[in-house]
Protein backbone atom coordinates (compact mmCIF):
# COMPACT_ATOMS: atom_id res chain seq x y z
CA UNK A 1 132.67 -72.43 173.50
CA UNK A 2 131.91 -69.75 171.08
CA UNK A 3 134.41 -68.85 168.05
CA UNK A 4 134.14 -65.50 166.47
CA UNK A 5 135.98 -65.00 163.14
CA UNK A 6 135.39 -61.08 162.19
CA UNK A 7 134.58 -60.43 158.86
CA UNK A 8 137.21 -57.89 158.23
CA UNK A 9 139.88 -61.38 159.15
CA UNK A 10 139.34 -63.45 156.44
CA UNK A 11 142.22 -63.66 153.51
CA UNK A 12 144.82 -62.42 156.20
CA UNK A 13 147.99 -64.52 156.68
CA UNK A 14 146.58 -64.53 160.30
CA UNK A 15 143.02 -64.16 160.89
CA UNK A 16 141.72 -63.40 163.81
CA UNK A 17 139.39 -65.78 165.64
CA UNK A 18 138.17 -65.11 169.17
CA UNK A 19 137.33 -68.32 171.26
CA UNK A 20 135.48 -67.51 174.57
CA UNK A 21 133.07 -69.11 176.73
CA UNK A 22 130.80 -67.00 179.69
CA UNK A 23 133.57 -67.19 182.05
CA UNK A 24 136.37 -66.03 180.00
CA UNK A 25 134.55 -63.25 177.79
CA UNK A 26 135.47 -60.45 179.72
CA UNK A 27 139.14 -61.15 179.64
CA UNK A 28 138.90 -62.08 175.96
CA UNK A 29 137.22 -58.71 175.03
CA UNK A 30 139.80 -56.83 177.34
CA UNK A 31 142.52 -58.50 175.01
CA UNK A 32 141.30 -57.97 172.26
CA UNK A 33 142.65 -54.50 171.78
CA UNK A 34 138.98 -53.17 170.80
CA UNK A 35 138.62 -55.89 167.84
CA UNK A 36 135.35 -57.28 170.06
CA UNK A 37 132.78 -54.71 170.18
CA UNK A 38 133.07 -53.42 173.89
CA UNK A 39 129.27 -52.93 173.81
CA UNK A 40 128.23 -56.36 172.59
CA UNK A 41 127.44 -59.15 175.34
CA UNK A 42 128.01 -62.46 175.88
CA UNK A 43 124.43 -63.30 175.05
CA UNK A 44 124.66 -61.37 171.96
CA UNK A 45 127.73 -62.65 170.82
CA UNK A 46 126.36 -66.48 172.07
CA UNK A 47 123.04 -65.88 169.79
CA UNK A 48 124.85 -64.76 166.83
CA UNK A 49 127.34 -67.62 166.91
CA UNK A 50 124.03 -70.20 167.48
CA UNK A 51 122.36 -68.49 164.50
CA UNK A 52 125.24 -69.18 162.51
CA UNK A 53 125.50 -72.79 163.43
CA UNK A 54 121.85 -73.03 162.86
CA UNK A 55 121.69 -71.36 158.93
CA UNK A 56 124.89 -73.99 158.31
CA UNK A 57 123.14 -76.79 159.38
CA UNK A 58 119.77 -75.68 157.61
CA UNK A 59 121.82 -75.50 154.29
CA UNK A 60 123.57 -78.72 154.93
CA UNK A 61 120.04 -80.49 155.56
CA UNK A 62 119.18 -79.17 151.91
CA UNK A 63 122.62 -80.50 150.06
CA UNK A 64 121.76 -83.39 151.76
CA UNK A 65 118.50 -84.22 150.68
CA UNK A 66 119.41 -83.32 147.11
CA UNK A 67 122.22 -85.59 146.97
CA UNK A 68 120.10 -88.80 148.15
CA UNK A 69 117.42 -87.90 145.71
CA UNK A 70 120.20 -88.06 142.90
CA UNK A 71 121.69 -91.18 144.21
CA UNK A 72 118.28 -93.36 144.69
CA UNK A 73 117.37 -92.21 140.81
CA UNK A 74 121.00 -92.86 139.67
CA UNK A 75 121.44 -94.81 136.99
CA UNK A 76 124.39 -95.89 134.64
CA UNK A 77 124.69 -94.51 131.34
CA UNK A 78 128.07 -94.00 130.44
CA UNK A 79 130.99 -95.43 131.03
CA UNK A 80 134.73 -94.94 130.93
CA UNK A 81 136.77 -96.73 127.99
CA UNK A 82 140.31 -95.83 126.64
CA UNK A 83 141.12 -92.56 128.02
CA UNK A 84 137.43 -91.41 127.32
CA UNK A 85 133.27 -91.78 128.67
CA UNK A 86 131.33 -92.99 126.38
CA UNK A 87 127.40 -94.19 126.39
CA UNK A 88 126.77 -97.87 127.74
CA UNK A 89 126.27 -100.48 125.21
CA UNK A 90 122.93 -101.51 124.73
CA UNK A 91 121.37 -104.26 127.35
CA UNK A 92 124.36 -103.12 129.62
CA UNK A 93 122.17 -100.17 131.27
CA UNK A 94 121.57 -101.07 135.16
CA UNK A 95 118.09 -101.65 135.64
């Protein structure tokens, strides 16, 4: 299943979002009163959709690895303390 959500939709009350798979794209496109470029195929519309999917998950991958690096070196060094953080007390750093 393949959702399409036009640039020109976003920050509307309503945005548009197309969901179609092979057998329903034609009636989709028919429907959508020429919002779904009439010249565009499935297969275009499929490989734009999977190159989407694939950036996302290339940027998630990156987040990801950042955030274990910063959570295997994490260390303590403040802590929080009547309303306020303030830097551990010496000998009470996690080792």
């Amino acid at each position: 299943m393949i959702h399409i959500k036009p640039h020109w939709s976003e920050n509307r009350r309503h945005p548009y979002v197309f969901s179609f798979d092979r057998s329903t794209y034609d009636e989709v496109r028919a429907s959508s009163e020429g919002q779904l470029n009439s010249r565009a195929t499935f297969e275009a519309y499929k490989d734009e959709f999977i190159s989407v999917l694939k950036a996302s998950l290339h940027q998630t991958k990156l987040i990801l690895g950042e955030l274990r690096e910063r959570n295997t070196n994490w260390r303590q060094t403040r802590e929080f303390v009547d309303g306020e953080f303030r830097p551990l007390a010496s000998g009470q750093e996690e080792a």
